[in-house]
Protein backbone atom coordinates (compact mmCIF):
# COMPACT_ATOMS: atom_id res chain seq x y z
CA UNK A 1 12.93 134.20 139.84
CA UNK A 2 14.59 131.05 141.36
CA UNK A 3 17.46 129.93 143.43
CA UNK A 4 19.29 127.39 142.57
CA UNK A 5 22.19 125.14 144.26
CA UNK A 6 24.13 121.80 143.65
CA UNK A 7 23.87 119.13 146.07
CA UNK A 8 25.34 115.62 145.93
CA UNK A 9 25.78 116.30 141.71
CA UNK A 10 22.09 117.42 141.70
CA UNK A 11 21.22 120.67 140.43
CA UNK A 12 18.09 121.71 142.88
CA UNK A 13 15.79 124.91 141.59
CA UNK A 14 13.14 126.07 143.97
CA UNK A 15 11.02 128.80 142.22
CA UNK A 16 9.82 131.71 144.27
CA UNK A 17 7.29 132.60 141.57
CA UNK A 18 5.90 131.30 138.18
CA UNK A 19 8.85 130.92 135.52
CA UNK A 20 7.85 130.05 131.82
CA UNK A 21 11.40 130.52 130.57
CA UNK A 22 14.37 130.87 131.57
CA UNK A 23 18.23 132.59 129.36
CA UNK A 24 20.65 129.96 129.96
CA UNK A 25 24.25 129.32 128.50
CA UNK A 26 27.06 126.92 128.86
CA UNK A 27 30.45 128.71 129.66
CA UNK A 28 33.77 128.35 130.96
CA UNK A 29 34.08 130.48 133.82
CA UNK A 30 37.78 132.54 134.64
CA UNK A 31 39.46 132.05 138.42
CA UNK A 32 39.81 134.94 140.26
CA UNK A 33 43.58 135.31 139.67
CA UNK A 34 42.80 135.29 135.76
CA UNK A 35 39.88 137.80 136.65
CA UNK A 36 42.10 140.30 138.09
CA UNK A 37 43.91 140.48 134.78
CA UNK A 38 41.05 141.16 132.89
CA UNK A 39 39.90 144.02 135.70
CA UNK A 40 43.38 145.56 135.10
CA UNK A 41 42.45 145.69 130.89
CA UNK A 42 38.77 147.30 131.47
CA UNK A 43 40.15 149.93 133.70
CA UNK A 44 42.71 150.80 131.38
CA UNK A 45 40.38 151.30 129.03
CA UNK A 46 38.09 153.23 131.44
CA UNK A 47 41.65 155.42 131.99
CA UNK A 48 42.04 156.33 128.81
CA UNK A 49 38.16 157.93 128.62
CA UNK A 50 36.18 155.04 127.24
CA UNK A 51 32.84 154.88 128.44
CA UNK A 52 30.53 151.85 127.50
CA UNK A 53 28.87 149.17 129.18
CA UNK A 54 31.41 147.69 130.30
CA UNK A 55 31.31 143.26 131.82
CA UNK A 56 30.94 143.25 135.47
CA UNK A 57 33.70 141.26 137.04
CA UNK A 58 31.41 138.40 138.60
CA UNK A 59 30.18 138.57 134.74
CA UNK A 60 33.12 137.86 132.72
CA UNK A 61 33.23 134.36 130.88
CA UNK A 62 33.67 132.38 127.87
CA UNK A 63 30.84 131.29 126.46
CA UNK A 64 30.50 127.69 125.08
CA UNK A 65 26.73 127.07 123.78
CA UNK A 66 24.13 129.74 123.37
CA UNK A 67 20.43 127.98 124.33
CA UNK A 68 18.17 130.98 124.76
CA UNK A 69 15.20 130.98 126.13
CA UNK A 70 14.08 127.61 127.65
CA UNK A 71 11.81 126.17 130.07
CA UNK A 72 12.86 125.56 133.32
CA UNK A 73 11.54 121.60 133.20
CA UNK A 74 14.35 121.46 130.58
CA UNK A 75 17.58 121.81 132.98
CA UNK A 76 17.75 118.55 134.02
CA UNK A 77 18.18 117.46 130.17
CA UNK A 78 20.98 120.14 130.16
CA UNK A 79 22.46 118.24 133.24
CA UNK A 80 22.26 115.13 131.94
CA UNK A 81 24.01 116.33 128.31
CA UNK A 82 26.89 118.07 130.52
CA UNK A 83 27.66 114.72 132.23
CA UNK A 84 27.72 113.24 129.20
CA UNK A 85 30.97 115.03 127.86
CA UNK A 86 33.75 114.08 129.08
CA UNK A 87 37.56 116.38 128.62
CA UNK A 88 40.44 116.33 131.13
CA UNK A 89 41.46 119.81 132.64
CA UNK A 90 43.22 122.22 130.23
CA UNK A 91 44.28 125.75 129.84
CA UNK A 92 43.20 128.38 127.20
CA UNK A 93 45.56 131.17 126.82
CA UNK A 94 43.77 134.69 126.62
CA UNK A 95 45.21 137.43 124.20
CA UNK A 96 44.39 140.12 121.71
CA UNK A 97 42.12 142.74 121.84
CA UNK A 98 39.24 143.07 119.18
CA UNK A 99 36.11 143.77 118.06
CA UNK A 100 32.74 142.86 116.73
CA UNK A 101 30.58 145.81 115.42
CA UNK A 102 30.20 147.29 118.86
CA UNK A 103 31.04 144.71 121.28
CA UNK A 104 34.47 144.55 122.40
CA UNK A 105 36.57 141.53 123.50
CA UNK A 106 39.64 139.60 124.60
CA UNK A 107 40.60 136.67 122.50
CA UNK A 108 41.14 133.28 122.89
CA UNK A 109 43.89 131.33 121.06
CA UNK A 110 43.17 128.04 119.07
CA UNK A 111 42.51 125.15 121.99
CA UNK A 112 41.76 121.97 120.75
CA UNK A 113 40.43 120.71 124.04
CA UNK A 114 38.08 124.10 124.23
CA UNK A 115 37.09 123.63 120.86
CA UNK A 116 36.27 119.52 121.53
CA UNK A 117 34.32 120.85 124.43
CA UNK A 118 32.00 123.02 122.83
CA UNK A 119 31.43 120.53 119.82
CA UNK A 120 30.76 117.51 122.54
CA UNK A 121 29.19 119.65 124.01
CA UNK A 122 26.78 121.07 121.61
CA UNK A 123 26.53 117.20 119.97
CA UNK A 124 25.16 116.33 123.40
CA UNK A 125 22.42 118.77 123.97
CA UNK A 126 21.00 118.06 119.95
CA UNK A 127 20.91 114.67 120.90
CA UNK A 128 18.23 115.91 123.92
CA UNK A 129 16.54 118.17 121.33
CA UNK A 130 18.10 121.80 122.24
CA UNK A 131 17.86 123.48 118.54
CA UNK A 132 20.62 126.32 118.84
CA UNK A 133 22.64 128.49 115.96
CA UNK A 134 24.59 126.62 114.19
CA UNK A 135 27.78 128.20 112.97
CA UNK A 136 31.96 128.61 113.73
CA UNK A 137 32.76 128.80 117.07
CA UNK A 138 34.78 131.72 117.40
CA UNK A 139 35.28 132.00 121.36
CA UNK A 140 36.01 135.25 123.15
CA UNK A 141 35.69 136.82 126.55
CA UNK A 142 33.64 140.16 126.43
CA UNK A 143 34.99 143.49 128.18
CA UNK A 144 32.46 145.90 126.51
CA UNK A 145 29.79 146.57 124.50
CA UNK A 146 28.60 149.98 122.76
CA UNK A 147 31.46 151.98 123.96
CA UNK A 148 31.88 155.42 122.78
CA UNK A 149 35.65 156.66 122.31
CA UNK A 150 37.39 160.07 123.06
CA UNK A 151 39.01 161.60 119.83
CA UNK A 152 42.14 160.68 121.38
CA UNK A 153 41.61 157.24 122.56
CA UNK A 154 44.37 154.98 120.76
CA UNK A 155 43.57 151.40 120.68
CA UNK A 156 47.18 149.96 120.18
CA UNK A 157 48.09 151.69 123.63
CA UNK A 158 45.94 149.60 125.03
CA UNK A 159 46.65 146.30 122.71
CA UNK A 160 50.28 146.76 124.05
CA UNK A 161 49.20 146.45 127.39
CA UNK A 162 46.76 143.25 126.34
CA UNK A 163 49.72 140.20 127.55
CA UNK A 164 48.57 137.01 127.04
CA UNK A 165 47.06 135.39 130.05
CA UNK A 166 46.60 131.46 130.38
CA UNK A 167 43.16 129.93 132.56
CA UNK A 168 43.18 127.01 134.14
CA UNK A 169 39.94 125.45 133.18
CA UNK A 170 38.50 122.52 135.17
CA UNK A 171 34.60 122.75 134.93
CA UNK A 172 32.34 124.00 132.68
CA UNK A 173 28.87 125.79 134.10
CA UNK A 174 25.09 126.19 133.12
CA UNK A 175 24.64 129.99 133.26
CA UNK A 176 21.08 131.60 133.99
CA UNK A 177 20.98 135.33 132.85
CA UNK A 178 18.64 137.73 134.16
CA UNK A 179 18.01 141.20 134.45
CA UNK A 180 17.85 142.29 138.12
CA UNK A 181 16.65 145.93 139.21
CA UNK A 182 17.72 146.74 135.58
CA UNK A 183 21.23 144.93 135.86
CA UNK A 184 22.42 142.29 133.67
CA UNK A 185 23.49 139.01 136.27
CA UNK A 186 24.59 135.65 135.21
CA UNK A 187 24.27 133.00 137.77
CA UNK A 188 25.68 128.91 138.07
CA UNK A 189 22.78 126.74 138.18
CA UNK A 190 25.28 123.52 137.68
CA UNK A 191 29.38 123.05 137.15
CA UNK A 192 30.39 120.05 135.75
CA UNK A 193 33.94 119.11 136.83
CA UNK A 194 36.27 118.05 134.29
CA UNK A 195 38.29 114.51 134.92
């Protein structure tokens, strides 16, 4: 377990007990205006008698580069590859409703500047020696996973209701995940403002 807050452009961890590894990810995380939105989509879902587990509101992102498992002397490498890529502020517009197997999403339309972040991005932490998946970014902002349907659910009644959204994106953010007391929480360890 750790806290963690930035300082001055320094990312300072104090550990409150032994940590051999920690689940981090890169992502682009949504204002709260653009949150709301979302909100309004899961409980319309939630309305119409899908149950699932569904992404917690302080939980809902895009997700840039998957790293896994990796010990905690390693975030300052992951610090020093964020600074390295640099992208002015841009938008992604938000749309669709889809699916994976049985993980449900919102997509995200083609952004060049997104998808230059994520390949900077991902160029950057190879160069420290981060080993990661390789393969087409396809970005998307998860609503639910395993959910289980009514007979009379209908999908396009809630597709209709799916407008498309645009986010303001102006950092990018080094996510720790961790189950707590069973729960699934994602916490900033470091933004990195875009100029």
């Amino acid at each position: 377990m750790l806290k963690s807050r930035t300082v001055a452009g320094t990312c300072q961890v104090t550990f409150r007990k032994a940590v051999l590894r920690m689940r981090l990810f890169l992502a682009v995380n949504p204002k709260e205006s653009s949150r709301d939105r979302i909100i309004d989509i899961i409980d319309e879902m939630k309305a119409a008698g899908v149950r699932g587990n569904f992404t917690k509101p302080e939980n809902l992102h895009i997700t840039l580069v998957f790293l896994g498992e990796i010990p905690p002397g390693r975030v300052g490498d992951i610090i020093d590859a964020m600074r390295q890529v640099k992208e002015k502020p841009f938008t992604v517009r938000l749309s669709g409703i889809g699916n994976f197997s049985d993980t449900w999403w919102i997509g995200v339309e083609k952004s060049e500047p997104l998808w230059r972040l994520q390949k900077n991005l991902s160029e950057a932490l190879s160069g420290k020696g981060f080993r990661f998946e390789k393969r087409a970014y396809r970005p998307h902002l998860t609503i639910c996973r395993r959910p289980v349907f009514s007979d009379t659910f209908d999908i396009n009644a809630i597709r209709s209701k799916v407008k498309p959204m645009v986010w303001d994106v102006d950092r990018f953010d080094l996510m720790l995940s961790e189950r707590i007391d069973g729960q699934l929480k994602y916490s900033v360890l470091h933004s990195q403002t875009l100029e």
